[in-house]
N, C-alpha and C. Protein backbone atom coordinates (compact mmCIF):
# COMPACT_ATOMS: atom_id res chain seq x y z
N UNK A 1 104.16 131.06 82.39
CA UNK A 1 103.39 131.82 81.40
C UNK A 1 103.25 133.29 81.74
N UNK A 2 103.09 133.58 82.81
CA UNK A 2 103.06 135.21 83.36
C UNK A 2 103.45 135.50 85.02
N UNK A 3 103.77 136.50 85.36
CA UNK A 3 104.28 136.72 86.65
C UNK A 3 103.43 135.97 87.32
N UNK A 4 101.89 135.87 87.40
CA UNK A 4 100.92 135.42 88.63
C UNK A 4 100.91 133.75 87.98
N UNK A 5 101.37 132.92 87.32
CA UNK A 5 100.93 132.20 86.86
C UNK A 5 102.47 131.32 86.31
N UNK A 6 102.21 129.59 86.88
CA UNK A 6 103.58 128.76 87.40
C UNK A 6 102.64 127.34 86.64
N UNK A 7 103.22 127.16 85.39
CA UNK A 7 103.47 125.39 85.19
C UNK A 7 104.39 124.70 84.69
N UNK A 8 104.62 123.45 85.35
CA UNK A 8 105.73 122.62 84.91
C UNK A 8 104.94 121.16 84.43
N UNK A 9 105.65 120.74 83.29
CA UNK A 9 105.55 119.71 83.13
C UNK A 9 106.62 118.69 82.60
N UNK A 10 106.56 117.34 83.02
CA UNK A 10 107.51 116.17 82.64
C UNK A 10 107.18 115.08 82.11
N UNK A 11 107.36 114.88 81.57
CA UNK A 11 106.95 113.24 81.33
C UNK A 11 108.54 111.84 80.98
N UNK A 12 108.37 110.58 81.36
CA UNK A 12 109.41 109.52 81.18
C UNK A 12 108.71 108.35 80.54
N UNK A 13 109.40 107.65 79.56
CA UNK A 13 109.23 107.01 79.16
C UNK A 13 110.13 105.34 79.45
N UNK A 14 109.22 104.47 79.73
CA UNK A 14 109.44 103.40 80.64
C UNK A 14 109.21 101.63 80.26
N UNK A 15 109.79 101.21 79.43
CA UNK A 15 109.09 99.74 79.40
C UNK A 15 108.16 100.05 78.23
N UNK A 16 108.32 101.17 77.29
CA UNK A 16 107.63 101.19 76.32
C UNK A 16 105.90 102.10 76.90
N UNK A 17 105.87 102.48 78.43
CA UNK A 17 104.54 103.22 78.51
C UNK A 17 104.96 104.89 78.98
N UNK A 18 104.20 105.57 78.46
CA UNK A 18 104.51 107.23 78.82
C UNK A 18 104.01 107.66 80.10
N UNK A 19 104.89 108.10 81.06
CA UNK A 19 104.13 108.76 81.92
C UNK A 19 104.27 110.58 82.59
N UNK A 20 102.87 110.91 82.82
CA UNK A 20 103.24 112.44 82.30
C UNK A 20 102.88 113.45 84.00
N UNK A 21 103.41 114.10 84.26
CA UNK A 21 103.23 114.65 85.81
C UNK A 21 103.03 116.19 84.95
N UNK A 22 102.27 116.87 85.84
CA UNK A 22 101.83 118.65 85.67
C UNK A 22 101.33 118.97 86.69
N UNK A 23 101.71 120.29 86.90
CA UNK A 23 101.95 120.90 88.01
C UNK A 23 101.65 122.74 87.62
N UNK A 24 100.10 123.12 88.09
CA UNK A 24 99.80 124.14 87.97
C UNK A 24 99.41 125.60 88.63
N UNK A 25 99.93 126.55 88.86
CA UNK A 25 99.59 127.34 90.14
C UNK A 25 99.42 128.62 89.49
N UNK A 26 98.32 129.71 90.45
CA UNK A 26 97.75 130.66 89.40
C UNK A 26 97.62 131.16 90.79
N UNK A 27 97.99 133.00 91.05
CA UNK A 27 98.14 133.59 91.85
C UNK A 27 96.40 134.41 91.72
N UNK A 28 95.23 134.10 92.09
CA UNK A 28 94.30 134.80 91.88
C UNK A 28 94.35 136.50 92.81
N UNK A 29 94.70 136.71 93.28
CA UNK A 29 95.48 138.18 94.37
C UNK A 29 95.96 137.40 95.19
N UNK A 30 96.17 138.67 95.58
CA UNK A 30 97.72 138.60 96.71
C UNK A 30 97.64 137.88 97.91
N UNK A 31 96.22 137.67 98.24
CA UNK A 31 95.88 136.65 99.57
C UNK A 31 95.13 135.20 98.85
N UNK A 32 94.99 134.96 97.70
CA UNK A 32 94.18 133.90 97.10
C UNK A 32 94.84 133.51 95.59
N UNK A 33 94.79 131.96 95.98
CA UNK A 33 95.39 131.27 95.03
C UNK A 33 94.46 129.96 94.94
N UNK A 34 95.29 129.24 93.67
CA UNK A 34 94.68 128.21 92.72
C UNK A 34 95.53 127.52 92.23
N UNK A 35 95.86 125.86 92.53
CA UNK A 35 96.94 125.05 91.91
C UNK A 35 95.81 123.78 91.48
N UNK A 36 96.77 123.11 90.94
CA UNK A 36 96.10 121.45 89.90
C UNK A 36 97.43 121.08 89.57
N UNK A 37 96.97 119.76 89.54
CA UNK A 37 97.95 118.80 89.38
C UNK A 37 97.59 117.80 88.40
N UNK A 38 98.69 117.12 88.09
CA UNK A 38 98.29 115.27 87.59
C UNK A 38 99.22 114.91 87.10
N UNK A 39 99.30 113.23 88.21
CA UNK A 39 100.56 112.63 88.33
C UNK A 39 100.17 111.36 87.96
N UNK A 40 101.09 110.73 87.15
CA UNK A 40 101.40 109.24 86.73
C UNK A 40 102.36 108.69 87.89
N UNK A 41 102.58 107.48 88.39
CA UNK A 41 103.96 107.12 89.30
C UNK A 41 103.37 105.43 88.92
N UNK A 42 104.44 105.02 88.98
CA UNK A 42 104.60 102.88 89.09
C UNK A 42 104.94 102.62 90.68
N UNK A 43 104.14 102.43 91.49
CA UNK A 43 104.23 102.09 92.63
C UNK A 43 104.69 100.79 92.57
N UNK A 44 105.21 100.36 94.41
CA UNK A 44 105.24 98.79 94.68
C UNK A 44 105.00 98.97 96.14
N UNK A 45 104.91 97.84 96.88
CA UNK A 45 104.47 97.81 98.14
C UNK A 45 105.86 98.66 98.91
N UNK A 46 106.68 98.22 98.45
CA UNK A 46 108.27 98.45 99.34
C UNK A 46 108.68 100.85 99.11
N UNK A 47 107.72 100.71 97.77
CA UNK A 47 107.42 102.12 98.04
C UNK A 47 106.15 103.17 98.86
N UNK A 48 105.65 102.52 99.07
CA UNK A 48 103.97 102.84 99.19
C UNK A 48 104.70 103.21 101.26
N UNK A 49 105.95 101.78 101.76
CA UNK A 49 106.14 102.17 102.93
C UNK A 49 107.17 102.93 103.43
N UNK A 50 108.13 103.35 102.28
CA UNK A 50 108.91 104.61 102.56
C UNK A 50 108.07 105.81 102.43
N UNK A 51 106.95 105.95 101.51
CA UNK A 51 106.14 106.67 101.38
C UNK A 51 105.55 107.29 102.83
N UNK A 52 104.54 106.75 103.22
CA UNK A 52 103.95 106.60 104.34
C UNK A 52 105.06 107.27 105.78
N UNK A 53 106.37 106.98 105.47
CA UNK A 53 107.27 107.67 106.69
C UNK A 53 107.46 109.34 106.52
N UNK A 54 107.33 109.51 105.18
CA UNK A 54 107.66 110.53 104.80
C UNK A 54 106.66 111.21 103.70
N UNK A 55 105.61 111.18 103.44
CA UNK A 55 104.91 112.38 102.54
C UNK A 55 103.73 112.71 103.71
N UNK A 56 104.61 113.58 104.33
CA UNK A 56 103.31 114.52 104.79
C UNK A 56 103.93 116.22 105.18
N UNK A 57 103.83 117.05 105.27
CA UNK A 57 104.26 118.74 105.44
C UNK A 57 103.31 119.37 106.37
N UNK A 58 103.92 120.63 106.85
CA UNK A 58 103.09 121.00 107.98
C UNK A 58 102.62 122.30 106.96
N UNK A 59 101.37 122.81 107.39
CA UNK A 59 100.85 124.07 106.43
C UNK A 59 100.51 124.82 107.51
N UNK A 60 101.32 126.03 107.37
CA UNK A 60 101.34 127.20 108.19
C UNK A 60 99.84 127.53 108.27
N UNK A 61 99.14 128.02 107.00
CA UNK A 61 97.52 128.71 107.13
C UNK A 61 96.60 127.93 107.94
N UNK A 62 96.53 126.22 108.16
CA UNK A 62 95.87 125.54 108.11
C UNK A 62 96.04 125.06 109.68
N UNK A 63 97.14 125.27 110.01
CA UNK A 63 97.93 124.51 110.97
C UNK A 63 97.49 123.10 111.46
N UNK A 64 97.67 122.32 110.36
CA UNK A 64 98.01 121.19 110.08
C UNK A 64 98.68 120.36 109.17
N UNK A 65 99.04 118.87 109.62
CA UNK A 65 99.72 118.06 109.16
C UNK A 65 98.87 117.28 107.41
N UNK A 66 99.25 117.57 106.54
CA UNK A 66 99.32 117.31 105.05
C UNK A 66 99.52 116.15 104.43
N UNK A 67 98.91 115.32 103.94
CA UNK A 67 99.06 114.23 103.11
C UNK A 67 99.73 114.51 101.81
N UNK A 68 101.20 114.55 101.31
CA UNK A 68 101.34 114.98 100.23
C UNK A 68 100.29 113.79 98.77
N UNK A 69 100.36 113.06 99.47
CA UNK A 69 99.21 111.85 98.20
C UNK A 69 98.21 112.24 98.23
N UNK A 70 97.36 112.80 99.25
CA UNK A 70 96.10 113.56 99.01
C UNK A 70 95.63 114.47 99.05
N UNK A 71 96.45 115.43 99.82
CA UNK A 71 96.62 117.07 99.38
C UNK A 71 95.55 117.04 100.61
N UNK A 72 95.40 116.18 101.47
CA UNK A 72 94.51 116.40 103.04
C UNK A 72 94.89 116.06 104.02
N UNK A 73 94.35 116.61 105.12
CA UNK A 73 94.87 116.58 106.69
C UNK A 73 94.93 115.52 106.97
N UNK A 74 96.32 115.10 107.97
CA UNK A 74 95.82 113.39 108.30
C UNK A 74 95.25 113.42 109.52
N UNK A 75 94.66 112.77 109.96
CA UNK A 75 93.99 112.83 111.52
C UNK A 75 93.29 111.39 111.58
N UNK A 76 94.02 110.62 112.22
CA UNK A 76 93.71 108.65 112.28
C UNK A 76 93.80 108.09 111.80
N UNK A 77 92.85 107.26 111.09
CA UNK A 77 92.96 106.16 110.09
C UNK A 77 91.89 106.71 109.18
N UNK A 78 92.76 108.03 108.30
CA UNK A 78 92.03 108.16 106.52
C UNK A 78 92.61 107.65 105.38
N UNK A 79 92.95 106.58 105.53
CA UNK A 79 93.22 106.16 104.43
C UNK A 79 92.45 105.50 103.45
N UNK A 80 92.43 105.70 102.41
CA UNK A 80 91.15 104.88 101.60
C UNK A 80 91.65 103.19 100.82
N UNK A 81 92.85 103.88 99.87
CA UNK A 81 93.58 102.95 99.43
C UNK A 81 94.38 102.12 100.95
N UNK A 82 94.29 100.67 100.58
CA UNK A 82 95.25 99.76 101.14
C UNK A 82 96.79 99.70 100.67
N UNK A 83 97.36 98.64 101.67
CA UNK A 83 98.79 98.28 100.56
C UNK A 83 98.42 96.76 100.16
N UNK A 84 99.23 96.89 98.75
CA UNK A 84 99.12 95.54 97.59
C UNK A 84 100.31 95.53 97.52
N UNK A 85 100.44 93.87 97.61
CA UNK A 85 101.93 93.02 97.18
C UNK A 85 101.67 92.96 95.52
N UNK A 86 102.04 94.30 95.03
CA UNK A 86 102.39 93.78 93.46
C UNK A 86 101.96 95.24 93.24
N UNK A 87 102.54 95.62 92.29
CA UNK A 87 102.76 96.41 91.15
C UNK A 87 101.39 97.66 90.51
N UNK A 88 101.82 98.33 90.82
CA UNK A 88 100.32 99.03 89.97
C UNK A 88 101.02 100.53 89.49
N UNK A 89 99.97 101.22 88.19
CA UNK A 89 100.03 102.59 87.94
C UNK A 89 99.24 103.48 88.81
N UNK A 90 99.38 104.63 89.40
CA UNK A 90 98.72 105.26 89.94
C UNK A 90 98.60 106.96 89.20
N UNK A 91 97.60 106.81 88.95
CA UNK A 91 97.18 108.49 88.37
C UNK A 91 96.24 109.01 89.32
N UNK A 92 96.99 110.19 89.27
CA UNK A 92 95.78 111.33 90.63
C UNK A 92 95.78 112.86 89.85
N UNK A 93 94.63 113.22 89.93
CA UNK A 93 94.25 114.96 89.24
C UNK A 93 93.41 115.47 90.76
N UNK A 94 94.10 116.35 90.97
CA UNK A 94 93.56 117.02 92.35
C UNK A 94 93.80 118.81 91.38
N UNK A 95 92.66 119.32 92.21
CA UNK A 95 92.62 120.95 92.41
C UNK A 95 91.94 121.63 93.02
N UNK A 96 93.32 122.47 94.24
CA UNK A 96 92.80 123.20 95.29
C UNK A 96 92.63 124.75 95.16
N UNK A 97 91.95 124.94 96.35
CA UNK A 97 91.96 126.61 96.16
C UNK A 97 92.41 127.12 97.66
N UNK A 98 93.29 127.76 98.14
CA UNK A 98 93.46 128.18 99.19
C UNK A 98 93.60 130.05 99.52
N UNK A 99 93.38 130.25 100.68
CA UNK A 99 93.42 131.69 100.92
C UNK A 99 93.27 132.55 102.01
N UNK A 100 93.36 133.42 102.67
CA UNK A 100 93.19 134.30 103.61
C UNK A 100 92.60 135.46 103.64
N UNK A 101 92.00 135.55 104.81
CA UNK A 101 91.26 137.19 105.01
C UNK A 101 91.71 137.89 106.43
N UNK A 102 92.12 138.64 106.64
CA UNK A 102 92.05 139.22 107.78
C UNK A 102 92.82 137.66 108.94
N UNK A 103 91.91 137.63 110.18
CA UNK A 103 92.40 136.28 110.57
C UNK A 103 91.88 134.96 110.24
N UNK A 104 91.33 134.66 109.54
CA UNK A 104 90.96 133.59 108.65
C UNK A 104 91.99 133.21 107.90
N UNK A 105 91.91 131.90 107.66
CA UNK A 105 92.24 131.04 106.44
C UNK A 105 91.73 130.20 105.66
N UNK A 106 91.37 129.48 104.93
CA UNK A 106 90.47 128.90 104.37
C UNK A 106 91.09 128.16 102.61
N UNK A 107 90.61 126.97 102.50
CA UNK A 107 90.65 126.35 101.67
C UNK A 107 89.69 124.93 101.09
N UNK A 108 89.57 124.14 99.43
CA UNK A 108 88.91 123.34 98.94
C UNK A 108 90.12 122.67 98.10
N UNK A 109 89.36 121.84 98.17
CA UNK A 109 90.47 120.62 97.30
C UNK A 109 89.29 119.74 96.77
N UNK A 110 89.38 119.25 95.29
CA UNK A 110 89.05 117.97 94.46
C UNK A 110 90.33 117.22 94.42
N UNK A 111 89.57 116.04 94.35
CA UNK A 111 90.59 114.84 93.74
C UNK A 111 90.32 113.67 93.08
N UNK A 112 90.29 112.88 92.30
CA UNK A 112 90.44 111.88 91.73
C UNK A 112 91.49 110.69 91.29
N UNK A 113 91.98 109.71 92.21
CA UNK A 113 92.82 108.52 91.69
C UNK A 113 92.19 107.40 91.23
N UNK A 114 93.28 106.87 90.69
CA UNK A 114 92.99 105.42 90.15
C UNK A 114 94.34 104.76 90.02
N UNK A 115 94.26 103.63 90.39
CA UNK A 115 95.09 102.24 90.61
C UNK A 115 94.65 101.07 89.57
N UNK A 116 95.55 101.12 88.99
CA UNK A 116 95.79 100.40 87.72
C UNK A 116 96.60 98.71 88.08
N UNK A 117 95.76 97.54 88.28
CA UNK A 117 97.08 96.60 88.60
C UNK A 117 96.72 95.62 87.46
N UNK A 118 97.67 95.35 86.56
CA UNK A 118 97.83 94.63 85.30
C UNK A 118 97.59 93.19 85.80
N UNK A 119 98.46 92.93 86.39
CA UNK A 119 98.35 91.17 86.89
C UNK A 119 97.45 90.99 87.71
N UNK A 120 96.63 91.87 88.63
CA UNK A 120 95.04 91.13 89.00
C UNK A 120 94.03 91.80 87.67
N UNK A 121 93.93 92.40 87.06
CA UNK A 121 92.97 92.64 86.02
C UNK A 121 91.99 93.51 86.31
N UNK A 122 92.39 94.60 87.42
CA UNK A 122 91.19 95.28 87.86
C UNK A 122 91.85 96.53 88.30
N UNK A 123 90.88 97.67 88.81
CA UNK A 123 90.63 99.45 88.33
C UNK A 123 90.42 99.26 90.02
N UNK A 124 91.17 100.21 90.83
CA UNK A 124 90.70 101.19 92.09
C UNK A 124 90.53 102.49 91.52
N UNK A 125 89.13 102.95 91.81
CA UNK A 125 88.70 104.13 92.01
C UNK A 125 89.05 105.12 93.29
N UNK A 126 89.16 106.16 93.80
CA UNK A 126 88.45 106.85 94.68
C UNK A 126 88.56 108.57 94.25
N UNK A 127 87.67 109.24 94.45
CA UNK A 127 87.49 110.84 94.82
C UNK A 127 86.78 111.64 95.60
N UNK A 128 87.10 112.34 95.82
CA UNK A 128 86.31 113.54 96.45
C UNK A 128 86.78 114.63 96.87
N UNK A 129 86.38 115.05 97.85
CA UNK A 129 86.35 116.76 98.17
C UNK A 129 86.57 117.17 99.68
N UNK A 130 87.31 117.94 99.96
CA UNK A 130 87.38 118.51 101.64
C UNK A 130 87.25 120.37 101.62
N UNK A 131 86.77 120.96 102.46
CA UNK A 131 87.01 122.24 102.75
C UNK A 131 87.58 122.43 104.42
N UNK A 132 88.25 123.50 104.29
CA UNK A 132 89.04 123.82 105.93
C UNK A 132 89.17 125.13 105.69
N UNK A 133 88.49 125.35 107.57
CA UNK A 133 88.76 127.00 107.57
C UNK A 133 89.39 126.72 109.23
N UNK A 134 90.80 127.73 108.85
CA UNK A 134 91.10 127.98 110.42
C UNK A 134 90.64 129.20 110.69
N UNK A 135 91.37 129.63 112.42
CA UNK A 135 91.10 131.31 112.70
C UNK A 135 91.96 131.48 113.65
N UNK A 136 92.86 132.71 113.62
CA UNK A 136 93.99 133.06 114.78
C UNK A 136 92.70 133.38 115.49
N UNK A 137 92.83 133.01 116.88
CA UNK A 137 92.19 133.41 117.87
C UNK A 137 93.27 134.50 118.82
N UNK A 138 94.61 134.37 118.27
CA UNK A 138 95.47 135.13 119.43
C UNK A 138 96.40 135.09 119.08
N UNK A 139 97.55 135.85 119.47
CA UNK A 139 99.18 135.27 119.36
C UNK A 139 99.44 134.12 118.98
N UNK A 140 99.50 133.35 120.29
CA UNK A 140 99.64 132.02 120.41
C UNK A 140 98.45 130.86 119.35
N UNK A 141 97.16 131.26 119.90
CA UNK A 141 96.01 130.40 119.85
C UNK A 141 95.14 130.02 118.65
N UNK A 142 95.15 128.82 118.00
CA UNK A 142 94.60 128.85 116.43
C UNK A 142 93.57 127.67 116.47
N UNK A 143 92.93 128.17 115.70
CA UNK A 143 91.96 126.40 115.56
C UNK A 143 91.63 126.23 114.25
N UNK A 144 91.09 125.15 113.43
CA UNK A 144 90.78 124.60 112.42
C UNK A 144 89.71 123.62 112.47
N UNK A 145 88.78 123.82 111.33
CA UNK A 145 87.95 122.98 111.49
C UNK A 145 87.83 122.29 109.61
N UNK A 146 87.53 121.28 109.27
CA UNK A 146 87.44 120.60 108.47
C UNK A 146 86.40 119.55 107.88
N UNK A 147 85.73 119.75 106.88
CA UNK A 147 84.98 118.31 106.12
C UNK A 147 85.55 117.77 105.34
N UNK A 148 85.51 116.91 104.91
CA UNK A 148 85.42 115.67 103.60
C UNK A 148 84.96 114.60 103.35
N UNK A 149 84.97 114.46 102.59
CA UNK A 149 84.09 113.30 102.00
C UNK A 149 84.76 112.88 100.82
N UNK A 150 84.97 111.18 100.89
CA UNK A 150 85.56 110.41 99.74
C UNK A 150 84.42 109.59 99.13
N UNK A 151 84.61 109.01 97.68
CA UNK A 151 83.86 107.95 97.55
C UNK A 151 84.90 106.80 96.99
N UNK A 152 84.91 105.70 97.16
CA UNK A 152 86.32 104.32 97.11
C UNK A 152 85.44 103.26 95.97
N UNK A 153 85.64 103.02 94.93
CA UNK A 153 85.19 101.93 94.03
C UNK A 153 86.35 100.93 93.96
N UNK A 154 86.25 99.73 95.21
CA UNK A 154 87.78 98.80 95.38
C UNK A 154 87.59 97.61 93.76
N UNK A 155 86.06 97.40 92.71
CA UNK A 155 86.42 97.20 91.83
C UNK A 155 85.98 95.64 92.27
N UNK A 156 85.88 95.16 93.39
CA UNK A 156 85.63 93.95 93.84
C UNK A 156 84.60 93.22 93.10
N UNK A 157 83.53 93.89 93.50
CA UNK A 157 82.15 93.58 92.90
C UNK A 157 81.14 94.45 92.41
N UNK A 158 80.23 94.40 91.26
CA UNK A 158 79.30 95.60 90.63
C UNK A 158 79.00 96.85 91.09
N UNK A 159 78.73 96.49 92.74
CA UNK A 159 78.16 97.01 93.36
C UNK A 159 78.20 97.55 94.63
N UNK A 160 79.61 96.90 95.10
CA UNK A 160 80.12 97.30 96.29
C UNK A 160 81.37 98.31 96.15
N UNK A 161 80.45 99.79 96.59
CA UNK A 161 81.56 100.90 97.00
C UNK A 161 81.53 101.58 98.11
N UNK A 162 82.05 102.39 98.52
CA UNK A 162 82.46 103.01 99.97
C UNK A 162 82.33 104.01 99.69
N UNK A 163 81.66 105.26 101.15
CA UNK A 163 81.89 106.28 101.15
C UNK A 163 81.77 106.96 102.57
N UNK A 164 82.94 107.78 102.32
CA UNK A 164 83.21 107.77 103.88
C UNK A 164 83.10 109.24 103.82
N UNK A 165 83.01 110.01 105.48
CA UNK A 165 82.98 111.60 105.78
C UNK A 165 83.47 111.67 107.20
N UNK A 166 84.46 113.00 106.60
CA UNK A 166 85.18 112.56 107.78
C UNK A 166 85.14 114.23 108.53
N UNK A 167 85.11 114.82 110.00
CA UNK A 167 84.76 115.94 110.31
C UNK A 167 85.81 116.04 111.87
N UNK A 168 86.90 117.22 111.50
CA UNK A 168 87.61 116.86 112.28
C UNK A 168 87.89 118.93 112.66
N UNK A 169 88.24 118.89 113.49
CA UNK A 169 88.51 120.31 114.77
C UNK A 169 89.89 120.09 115.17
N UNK A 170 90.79 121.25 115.58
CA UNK A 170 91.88 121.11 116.24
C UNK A 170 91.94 122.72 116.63
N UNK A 171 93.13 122.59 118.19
CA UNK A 171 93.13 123.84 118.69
C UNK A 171 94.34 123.61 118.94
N UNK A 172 95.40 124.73 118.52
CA UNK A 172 96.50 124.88 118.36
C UNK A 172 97.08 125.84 119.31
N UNK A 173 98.15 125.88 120.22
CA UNK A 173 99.06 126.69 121.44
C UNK A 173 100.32 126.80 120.83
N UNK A 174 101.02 128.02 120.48
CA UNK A 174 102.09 128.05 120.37
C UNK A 174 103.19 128.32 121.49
N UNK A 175 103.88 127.54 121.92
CA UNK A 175 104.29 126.84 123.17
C UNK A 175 105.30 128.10 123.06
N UNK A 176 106.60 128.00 121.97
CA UNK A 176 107.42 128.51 121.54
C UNK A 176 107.65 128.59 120.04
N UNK A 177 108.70 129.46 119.89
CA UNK A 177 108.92 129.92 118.69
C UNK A 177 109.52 128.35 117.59
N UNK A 178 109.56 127.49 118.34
CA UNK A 178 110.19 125.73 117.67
C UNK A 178 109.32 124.73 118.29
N UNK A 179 108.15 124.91 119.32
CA UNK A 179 107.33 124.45 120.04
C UNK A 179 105.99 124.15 119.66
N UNK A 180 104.81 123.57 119.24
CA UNK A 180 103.40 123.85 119.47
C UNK A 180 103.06 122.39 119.64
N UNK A 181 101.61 122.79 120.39
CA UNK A 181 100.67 121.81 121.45
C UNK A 181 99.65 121.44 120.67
N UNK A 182 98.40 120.93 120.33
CA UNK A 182 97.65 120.76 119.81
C UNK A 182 96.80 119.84 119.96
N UNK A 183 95.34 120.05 120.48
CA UNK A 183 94.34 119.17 120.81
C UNK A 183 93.47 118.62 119.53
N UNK A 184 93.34 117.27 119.46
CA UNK A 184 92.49 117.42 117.50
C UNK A 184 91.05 116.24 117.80
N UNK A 185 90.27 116.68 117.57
CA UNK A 185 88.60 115.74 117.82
C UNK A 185 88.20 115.16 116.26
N UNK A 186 87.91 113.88 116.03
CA UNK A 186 87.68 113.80 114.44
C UNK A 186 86.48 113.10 114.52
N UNK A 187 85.53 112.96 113.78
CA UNK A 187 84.20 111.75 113.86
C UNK A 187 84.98 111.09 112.36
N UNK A 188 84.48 109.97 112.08
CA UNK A 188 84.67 109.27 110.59
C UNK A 188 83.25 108.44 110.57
N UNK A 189 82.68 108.23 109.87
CA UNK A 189 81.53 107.57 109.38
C UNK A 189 81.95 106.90 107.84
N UNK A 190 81.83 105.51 107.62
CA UNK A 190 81.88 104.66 106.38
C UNK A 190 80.80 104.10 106.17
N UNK A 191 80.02 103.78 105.15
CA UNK A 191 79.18 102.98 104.24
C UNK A 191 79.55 102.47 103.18
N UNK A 192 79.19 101.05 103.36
CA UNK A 192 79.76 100.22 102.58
C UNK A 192 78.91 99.65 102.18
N UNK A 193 78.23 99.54 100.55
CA UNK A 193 77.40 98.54 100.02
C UNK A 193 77.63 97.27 99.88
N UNK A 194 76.28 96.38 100.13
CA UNK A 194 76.50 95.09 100.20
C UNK A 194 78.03 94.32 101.02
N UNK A 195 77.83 95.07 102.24
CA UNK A 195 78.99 94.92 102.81
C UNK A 195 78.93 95.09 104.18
N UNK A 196 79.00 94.03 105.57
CA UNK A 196 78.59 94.35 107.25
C UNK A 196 79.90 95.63 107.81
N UNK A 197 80.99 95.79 106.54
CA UNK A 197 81.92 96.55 107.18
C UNK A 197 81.60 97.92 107.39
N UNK A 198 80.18 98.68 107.68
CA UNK A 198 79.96 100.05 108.00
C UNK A 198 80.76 100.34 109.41
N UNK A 199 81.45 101.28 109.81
CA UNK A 199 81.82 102.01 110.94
C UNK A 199 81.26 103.21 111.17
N UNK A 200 81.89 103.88 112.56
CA UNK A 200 81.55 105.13 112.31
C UNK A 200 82.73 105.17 113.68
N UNK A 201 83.68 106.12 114.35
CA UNK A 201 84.76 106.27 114.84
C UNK A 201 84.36 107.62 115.37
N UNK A 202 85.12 107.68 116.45
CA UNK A 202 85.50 109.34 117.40
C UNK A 202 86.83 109.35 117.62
N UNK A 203 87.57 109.96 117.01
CA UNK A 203 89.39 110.04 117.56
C UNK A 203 89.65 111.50 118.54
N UNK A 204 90.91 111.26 119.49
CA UNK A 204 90.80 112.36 120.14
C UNK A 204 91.97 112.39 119.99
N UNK A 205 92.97 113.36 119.26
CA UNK A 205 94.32 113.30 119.37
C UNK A 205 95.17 114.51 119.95
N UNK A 206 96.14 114.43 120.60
CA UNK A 206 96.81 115.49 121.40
C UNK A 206 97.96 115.23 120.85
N UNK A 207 99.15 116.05 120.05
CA UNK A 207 100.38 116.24 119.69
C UNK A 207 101.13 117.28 119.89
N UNK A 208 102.38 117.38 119.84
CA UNK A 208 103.36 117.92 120.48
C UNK A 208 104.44 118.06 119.82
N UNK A 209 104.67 119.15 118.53
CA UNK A 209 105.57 119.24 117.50
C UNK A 209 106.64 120.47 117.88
N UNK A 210 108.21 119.71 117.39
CA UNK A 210 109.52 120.41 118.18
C UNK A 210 110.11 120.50 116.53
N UNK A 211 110.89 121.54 116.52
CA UNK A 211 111.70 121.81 115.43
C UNK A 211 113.05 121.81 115.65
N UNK A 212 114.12 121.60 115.86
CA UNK A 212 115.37 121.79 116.00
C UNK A 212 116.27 122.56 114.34
């Protein structure tokens, strides 16, 4: 539509149902931007685990590893959705805002999915929200810190939903120019209505990413 401003859209038609993907990005200045999305896809279990090998990207501002399904950092076990033997629609509307100042970086993300499975007769919910701000500390030296918070409606029963928050830190060494080190601390806390499955977790992760 204009130099600062990028949308695409598609849609396929399938078995007689429409499905429609959009894809929106808006240059607010030269250090700050604004994208949205919303995607239709027909999942199956046998996709969900090629998936999983492969949708995630590294984000330079953030310096971290990316969920392309949730447009958030991965760090342990965040996953909300399970895997299902059978068939479902999946629609997701996410919109982030990302940006920089000086040595800062900083960004927010919404989201909303839903899981559609015809042959059990029932709706997965989940959404919510994360913010992340990193900071060059140095040449080499970066850190990031992060919130979010989901809420999960698995659809089971009236009344039983989940909501989890998850608060995670990392400190980043750039080893070499194809090299970096990285120490990452996460808490996770879940509540679960009408349900003994509450947790609450401390992860401590150390990684070691090579580029060839």
């Amino acid at each position: 539509p204009s130099a600062l401003t990028s949308l695409s859209v598609s849609g396929i038609d399938r078995n007689n149902q429409t499905t429609i993907n959009a894809q929106a990005s808006h240059q607010l200045s030269p250090r700050m931007s604004v994208n949205a999305s919303y995607v239709q896809t027909l999942q199956t279990t046998q996709q969900l685990f090629s998936q999983n090998l492969g949708s995630s990207y590294w984000d330079e501002q953030t310096q971290q590893w990316i969920n392309t399904t949730t447009g958030l950092p991965y760090f342990g076990t965040n996953g909300i959705f399970g895997i299902n033997n059978t068939a479902f629609r999946q629609k997701r509307a996410s919109v982030g805002l990302k940006g920089s100042r000086r040595r800062f970086t900083y960004g927010a993300d919404l989201f909303y999915e839903e899981r559609e499975f015809q042959l059990l007769a029932q709706n997965q919910i989940s959404y919510g929200a994360g913010v992340r701000l990193g900071h060059k500390l140095g040449r080499r030296l970066s850190s990031a810190l992060g919130l979010t918070y989901r809420h999960f409606d698995p659809d089971l029963s009236p009344d039983q939903t989940e909501n989890q928050g998850l608060i995670d830190a990392t400190l980043s060494y750039q080893l070499s120019s194809t090299a970096q080190a990285s120490l990452g601390y996460g808490f996770t806390i879940r509540r679960v209505n009408n349900s003994p499955n509450d947790y609450h977790e401390n992860s401590v992760i150390l990684s070691l990413r090579k580029t060839f």
